[in-house]
Protein backbone atom coordinates (compact mmCIF):
# COMPACT_ATOMS: atom_id res chain seq x y z
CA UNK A 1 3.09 -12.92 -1.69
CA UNK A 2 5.27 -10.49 -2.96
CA UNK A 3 8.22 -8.94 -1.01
CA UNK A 4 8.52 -5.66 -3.28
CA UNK A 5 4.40 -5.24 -3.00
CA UNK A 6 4.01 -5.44 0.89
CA UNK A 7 6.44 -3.21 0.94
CA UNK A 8 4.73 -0.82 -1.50
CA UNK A 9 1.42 -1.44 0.57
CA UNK A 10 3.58 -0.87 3.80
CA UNK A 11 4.72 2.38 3.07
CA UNK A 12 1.16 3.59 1.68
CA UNK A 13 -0.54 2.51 4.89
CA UNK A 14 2.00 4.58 6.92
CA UNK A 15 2.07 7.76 5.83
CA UNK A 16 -1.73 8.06 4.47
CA UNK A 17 -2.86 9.82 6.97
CA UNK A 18 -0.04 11.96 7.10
CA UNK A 19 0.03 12.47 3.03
CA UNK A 20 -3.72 12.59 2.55
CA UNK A 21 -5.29 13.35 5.93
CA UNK A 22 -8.62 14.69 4.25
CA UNK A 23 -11.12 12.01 3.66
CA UNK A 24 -13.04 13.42 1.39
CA UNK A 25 -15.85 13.52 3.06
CA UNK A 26 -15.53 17.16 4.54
CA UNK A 27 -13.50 15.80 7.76
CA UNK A 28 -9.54 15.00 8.39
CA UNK A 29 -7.91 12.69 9.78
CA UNK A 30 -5.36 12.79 12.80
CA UNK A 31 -2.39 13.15 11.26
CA UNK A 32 -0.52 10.77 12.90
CA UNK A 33 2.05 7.63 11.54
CA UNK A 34 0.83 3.88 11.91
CA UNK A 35 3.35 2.00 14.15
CA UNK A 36 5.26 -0.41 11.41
CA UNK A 37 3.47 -3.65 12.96
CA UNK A 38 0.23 -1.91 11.93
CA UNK A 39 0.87 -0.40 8.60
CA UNK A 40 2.75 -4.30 7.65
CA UNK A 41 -0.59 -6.55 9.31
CA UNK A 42 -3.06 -4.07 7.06
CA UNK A 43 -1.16 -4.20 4.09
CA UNK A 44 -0.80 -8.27 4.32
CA UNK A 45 -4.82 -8.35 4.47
CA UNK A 46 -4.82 -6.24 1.89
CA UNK A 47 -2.45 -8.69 -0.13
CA UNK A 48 -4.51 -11.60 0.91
CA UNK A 49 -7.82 -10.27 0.14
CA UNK A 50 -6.40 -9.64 -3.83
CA UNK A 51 -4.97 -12.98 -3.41
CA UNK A 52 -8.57 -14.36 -2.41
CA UNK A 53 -10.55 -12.60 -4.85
CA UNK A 54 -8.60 -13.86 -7.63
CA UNK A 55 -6.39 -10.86 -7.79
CA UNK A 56 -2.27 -11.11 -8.79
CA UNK A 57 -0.01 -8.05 -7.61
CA UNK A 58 2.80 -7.92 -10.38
CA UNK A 59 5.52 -5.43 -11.15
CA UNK A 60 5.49 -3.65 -14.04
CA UNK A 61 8.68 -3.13 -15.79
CA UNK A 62 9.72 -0.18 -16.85
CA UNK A 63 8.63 0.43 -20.48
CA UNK A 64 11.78 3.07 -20.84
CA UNK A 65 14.39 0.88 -20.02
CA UNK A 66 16.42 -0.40 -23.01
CA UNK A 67 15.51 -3.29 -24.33
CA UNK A 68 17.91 -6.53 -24.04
């Protein structure tokens, strides 16, 4: 599982409902934080669930950085 992707997840999971807090659906969300324990046990599911469906999370490099 990658470090730099649960991380990533992490982060997203955290501050969604602060960032986004409408669903979409014509309702919002409580803008409140997930605790870190939270936002890091959702985003490994998420990772696992790729993982289990087949699914790789890679990083893509940069395509403007100079070339070796």
């Amino acid at each position: 599982m990658s470090e730099d992707a649960l991380i990533v997840i992490t982060s997203a999971i955290k501050t969604a409902f602060i960032d986004h807090p409408s669903s979409g659906h014509g309702t919002t969300w409580d803008q409140v934080t997930k605790s870190d324990e939270e936002s890091i046990h959702l985003a490994k599911a998420v990772l696992v669930a790729l993982r289990k469906a087949g699914y790789s999370v890679t990083k893509i490099e940069d395509q403007n950085a100079p070339k070796p």
